[in-house]
N, C-alpha and C. Protein backbone atom coordinates (compact mmCIF):
# COMPACT_ATOMS: atom_id res chain seq x y z
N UNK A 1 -123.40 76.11 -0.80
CA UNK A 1 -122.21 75.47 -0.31
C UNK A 1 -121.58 74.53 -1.33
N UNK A 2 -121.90 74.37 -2.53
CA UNK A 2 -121.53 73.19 -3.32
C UNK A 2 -120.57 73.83 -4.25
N UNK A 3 -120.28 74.85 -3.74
CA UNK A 3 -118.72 75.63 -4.65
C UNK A 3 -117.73 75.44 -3.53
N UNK A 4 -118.18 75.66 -1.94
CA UNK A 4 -117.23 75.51 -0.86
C UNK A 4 -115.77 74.64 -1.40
N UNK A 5 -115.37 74.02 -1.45
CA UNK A 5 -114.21 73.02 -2.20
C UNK A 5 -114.09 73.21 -3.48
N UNK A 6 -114.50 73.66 -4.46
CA UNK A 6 -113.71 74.17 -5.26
C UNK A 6 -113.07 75.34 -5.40
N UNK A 7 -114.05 76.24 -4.81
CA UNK A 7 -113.52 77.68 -4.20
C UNK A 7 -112.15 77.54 -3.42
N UNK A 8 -112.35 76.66 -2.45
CA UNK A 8 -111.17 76.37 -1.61
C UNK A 8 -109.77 76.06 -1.69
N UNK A 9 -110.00 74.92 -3.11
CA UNK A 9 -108.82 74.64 -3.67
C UNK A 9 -108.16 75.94 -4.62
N UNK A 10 -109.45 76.45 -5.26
CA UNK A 10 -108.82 77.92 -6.28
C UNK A 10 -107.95 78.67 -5.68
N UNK A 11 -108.58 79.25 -4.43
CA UNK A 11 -107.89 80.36 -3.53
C UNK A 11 -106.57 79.39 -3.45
N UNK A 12 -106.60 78.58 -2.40
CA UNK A 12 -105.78 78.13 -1.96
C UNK A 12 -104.33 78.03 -3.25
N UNK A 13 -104.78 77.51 -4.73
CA UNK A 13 -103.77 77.21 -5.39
C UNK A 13 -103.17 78.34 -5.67
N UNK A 14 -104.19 80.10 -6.09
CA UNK A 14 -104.11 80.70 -6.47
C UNK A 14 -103.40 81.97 -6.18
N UNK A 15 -102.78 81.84 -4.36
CA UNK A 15 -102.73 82.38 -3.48
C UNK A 15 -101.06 81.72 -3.13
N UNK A 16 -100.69 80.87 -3.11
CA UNK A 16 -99.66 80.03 -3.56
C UNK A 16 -98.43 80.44 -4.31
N UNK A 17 -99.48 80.54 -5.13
CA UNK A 17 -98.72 80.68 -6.58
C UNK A 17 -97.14 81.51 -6.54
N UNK A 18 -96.31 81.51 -6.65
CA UNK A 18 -95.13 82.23 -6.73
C UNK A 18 -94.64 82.88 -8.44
N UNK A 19 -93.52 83.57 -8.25
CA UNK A 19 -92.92 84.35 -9.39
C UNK A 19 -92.55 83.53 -9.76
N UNK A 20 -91.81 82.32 -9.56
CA UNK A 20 -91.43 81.64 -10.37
C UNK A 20 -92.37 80.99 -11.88
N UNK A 21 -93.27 80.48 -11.44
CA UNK A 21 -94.26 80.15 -12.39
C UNK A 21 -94.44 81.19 -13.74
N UNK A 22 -94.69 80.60 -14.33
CA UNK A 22 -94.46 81.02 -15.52
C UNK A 22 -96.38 81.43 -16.14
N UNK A 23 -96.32 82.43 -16.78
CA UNK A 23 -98.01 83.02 -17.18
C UNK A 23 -98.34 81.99 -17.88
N UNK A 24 -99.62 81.91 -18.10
CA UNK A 24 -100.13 81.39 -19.16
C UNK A 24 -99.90 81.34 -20.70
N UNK A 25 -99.75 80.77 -21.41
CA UNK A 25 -99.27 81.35 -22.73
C UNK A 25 -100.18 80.14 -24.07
N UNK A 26 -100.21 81.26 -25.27
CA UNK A 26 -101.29 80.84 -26.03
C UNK A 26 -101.71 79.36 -26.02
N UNK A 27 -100.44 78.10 -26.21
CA UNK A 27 -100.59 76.76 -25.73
C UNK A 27 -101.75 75.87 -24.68
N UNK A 28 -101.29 77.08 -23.40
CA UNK A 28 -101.81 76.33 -22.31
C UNK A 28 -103.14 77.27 -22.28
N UNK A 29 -103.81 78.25 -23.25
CA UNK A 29 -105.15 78.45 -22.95
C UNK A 29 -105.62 79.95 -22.27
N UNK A 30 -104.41 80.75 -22.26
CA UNK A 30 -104.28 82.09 -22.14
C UNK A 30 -103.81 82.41 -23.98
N UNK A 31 -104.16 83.49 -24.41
CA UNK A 31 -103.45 84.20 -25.22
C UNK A 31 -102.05 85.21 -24.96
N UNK A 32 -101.27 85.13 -25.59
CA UNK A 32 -100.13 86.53 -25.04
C UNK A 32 -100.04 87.71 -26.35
N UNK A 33 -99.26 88.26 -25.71
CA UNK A 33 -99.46 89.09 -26.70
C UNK A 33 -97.43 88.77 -27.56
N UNK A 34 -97.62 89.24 -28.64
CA UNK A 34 -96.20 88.74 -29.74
C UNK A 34 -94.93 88.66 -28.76
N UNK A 35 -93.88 88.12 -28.53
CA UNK A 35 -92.27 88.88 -28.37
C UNK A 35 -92.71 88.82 -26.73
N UNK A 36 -93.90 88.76 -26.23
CA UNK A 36 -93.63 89.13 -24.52
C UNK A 36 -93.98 87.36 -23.93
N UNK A 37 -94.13 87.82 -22.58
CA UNK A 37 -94.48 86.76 -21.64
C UNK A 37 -95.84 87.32 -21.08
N UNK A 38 -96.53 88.36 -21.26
CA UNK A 38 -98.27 88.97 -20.72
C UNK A 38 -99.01 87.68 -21.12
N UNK A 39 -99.37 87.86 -20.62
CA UNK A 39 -100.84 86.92 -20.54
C UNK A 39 -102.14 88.02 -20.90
N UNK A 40 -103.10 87.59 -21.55
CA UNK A 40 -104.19 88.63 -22.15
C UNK A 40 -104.96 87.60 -21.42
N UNK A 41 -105.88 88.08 -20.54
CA UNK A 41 -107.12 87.44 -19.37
C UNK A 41 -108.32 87.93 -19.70
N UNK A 42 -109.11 87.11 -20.36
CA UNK A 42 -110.75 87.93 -20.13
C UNK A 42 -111.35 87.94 -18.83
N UNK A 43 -111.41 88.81 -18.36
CA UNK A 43 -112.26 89.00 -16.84
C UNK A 43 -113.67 89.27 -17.41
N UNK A 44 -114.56 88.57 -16.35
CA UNK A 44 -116.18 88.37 -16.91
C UNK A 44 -116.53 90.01 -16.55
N UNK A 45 -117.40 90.70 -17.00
CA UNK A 45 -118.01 91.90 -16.34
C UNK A 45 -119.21 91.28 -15.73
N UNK A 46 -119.30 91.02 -14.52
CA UNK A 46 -120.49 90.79 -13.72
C UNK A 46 -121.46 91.89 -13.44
N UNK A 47 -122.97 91.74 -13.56
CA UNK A 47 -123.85 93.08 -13.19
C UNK A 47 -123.50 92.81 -11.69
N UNK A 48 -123.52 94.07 -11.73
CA UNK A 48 -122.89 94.53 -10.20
C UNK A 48 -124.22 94.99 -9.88
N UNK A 49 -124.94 93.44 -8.65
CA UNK A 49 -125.90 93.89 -7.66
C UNK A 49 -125.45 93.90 -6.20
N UNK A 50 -126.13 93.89 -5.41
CA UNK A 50 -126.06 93.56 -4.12
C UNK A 50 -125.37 92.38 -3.64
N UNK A 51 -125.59 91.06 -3.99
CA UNK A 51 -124.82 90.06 -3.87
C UNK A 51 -123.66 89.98 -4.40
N UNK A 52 -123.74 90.44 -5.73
CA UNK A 52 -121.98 90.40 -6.20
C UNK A 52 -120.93 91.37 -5.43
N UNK A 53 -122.00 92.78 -5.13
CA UNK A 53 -120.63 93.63 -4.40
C UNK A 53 -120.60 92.88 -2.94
N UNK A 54 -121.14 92.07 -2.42
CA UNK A 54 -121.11 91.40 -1.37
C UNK A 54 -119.49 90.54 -1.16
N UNK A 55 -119.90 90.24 -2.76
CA UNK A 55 -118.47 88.98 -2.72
C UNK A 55 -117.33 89.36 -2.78
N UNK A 56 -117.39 90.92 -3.37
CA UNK A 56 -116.08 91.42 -3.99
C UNK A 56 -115.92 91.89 -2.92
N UNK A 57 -117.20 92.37 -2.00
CA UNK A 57 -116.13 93.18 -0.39
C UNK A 57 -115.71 91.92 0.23
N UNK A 58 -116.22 90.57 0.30
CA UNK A 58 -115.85 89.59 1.20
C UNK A 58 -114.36 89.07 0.78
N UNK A 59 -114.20 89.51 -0.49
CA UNK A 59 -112.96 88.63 -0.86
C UNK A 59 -111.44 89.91 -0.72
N UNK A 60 -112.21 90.88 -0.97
CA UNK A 60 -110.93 92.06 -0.32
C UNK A 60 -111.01 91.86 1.17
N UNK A 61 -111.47 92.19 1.87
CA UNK A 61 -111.55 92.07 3.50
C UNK A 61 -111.25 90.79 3.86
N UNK A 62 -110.69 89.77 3.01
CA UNK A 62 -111.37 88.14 3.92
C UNK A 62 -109.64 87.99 4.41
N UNK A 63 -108.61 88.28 4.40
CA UNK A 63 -107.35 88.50 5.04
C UNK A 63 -107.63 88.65 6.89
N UNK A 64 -108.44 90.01 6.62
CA UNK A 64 -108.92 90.01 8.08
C UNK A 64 -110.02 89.76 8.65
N UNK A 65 -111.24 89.74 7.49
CA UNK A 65 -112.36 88.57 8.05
C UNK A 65 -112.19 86.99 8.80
N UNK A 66 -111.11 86.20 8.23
CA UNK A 66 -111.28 85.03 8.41
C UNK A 66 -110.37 85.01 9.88
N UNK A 67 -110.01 86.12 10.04
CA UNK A 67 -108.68 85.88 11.21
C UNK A 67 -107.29 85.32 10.74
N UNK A 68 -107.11 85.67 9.60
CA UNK A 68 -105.72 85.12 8.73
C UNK A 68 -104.50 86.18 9.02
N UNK A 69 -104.97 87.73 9.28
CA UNK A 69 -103.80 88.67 9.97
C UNK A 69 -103.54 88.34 10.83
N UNK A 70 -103.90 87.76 11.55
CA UNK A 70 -103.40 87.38 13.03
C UNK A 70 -102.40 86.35 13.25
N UNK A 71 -102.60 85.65 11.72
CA UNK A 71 -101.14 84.32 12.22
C UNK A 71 -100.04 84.95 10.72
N UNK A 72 -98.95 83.86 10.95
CA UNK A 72 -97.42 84.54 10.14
C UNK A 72 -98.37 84.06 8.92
N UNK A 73 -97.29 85.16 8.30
CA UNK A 73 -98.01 84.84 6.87
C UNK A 73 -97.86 83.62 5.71
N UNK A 74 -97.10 82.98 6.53
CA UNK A 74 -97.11 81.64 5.42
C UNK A 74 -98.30 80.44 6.20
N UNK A 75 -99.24 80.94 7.21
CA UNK A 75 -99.85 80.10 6.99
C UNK A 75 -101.01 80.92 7.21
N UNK A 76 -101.31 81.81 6.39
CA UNK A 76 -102.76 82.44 5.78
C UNK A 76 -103.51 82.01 4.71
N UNK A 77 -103.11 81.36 3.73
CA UNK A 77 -103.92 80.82 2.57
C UNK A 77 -104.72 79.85 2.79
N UNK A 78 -104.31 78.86 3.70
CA UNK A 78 -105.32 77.43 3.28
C UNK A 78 -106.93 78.44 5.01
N UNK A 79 -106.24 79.25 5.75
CA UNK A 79 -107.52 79.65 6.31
C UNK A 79 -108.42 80.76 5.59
N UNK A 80 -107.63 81.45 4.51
CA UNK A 80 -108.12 82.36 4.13
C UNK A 80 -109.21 81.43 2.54
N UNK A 81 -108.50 80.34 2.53
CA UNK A 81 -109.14 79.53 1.62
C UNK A 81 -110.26 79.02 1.92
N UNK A 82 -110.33 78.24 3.05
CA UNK A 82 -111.61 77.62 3.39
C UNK A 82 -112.64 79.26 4.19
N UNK A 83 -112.22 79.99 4.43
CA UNK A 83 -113.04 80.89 4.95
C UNK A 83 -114.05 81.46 3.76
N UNK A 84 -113.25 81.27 2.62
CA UNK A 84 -113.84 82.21 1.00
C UNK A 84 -115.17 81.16 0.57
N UNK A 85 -114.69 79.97 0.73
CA UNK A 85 -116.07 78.83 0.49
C UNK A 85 -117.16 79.33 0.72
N UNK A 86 -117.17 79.32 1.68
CA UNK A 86 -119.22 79.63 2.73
C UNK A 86 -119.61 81.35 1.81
N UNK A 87 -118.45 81.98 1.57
CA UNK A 87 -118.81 83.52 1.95
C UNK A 87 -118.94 84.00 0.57
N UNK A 88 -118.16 83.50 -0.67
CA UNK A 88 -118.44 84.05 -2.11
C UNK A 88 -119.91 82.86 -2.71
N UNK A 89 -120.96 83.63 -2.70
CA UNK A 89 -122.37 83.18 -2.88
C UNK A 89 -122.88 83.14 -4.19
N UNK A 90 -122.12 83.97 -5.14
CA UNK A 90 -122.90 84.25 -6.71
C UNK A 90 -122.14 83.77 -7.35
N UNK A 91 -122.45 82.60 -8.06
CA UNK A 91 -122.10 82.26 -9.53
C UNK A 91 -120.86 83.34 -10.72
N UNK A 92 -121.41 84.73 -9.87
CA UNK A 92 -120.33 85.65 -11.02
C UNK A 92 -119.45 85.94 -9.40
N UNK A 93 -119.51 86.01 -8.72
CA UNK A 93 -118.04 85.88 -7.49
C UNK A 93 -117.15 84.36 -8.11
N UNK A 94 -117.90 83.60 -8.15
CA UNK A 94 -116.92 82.26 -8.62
C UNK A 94 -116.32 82.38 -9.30
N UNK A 95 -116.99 82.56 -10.57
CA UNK A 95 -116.53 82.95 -12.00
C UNK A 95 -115.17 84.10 -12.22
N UNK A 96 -115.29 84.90 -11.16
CA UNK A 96 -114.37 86.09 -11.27
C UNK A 96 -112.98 85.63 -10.50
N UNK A 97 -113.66 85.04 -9.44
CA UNK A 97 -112.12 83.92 -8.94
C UNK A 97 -111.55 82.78 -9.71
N UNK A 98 -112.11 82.44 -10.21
CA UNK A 98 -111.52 80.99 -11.62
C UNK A 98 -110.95 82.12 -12.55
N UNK A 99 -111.69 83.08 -12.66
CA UNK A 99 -110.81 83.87 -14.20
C UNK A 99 -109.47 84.32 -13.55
N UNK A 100 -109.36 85.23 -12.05
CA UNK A 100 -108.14 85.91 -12.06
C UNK A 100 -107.02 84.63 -11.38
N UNK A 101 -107.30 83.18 -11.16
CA UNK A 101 -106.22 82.26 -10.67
C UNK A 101 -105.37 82.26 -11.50
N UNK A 102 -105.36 82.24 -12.92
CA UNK A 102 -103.87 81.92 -13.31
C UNK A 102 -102.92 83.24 -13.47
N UNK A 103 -103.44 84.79 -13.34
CA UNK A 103 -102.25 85.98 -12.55
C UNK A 103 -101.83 85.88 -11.52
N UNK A 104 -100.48 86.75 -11.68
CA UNK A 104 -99.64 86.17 -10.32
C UNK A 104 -99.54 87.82 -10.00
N UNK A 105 -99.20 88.34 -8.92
CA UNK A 105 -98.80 89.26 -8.44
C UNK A 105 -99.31 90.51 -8.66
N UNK A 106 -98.51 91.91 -9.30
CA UNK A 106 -99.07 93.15 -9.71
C UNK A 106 -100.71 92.42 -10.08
N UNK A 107 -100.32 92.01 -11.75
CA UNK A 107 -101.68 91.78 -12.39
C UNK A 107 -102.88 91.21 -11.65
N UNK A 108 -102.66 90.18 -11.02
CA UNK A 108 -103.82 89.75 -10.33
C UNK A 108 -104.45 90.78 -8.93
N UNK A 109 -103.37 91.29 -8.56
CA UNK A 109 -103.51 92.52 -7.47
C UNK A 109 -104.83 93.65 -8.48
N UNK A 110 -103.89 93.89 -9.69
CA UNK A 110 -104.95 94.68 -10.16
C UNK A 110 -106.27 94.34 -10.65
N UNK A 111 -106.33 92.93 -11.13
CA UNK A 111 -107.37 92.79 -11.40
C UNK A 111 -108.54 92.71 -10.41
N UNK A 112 -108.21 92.27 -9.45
CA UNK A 112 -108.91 92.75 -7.79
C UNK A 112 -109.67 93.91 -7.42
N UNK A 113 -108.38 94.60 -7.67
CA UNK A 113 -108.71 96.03 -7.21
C UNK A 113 -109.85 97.10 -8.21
N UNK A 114 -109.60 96.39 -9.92
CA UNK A 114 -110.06 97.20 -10.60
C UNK A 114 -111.18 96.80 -10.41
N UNK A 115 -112.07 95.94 -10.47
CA UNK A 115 -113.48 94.66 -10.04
C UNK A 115 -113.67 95.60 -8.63
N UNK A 116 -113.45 95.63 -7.78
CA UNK A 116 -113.14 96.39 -6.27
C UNK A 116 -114.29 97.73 -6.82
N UNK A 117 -113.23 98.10 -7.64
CA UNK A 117 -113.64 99.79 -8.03
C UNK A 117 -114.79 99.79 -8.84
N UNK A 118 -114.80 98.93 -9.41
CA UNK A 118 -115.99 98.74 -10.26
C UNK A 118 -117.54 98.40 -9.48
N UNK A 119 -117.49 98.04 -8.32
CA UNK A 119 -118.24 97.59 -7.89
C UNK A 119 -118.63 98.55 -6.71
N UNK A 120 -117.56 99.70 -6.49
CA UNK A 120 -118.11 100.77 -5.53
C UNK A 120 -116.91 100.63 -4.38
N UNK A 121 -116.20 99.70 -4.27
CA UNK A 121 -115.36 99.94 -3.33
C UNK A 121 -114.19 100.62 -3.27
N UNK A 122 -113.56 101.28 -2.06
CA UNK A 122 -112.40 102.41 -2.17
C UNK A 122 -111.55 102.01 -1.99
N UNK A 123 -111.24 100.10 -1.88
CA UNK A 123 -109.78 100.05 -1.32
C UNK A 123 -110.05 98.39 -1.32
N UNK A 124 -109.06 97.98 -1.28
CA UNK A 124 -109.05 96.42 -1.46
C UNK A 124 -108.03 95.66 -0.71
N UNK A 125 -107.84 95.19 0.56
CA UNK A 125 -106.77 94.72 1.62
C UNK A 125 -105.72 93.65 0.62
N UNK A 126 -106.72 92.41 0.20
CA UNK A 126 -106.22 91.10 -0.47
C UNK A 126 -105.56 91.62 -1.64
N UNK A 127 -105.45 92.98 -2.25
CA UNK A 127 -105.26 93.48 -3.60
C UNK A 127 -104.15 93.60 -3.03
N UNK A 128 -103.38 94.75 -1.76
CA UNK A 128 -102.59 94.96 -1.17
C UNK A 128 -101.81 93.73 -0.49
N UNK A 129 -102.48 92.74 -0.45
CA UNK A 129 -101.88 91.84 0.11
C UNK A 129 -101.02 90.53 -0.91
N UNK A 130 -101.32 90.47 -2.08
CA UNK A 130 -101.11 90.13 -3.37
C UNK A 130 -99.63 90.94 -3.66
N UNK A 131 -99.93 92.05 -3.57
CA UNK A 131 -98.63 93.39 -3.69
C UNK A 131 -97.14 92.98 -2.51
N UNK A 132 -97.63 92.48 -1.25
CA UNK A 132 -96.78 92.51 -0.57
C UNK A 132 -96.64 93.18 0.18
N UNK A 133 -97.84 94.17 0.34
CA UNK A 133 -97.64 96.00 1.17
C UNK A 133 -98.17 95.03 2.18
């Protein structure tokens, strides 16, 4: 439980986040790549055991785990936030949520989904839900 609140605030900021905001860029601690606005993200490769695919299904499903489909959608984040506390358990679930907070949209959708796939799963709700579908 001693990630519960920081987890909470991540999601919560990370989940937030709008188009407007601007990527990361070499300054603030992302690299980009020449002439663009991309952001280049190292995502950790976590060994994918039992507990980690635990986290990665809890954090695709947790839209409708926490009971967050059920209310309008502008006030799903801060429940879908504190619900992620208790439920992402491994050190590399944390780690993989601190790496994908500063993508916004498509990218962070994908980086979800690709972690998702990597880990055995066929489909990712929060990936889709990132998207807007």
């Amino acid at each position: 439980m001693k990630w519960a609140p920081a987890i909470a605030c991540l999601v919560l900021a990370a989940c937030q986040a709008d188009s407007t905001q601007t990527p990361p860029t070499a300054s603030s601690g992302g690299s980009t790549a020449q002439g663009s606005n991309t952001a280049v993200i190292s995502l950790p490769k976590a060994q994918v055991t039992d507990e980690y695919r635990t986290d990665i299904t809890s954090l695709c499903d947790c839209v409708h785990e926490s009971g967050a489909d059920q209310m309008p959608k502008n006030e799903r984040w801060p429940v879908i936030a504190m619900w992620l506390g208790p439920h992402i358990t491994t050190d590399a679930g944390h780690e993989f949520l601190v790496a994908i907070q500063p993508l916004q949209g498509e990218a962070k959708a994908l980086a979800l989904e690709t972690e998702a796939r990597r880990v055995g799963l066929a489909k990712c709700d929060l990936a889709n839900e990132w998207r807007g579908e």
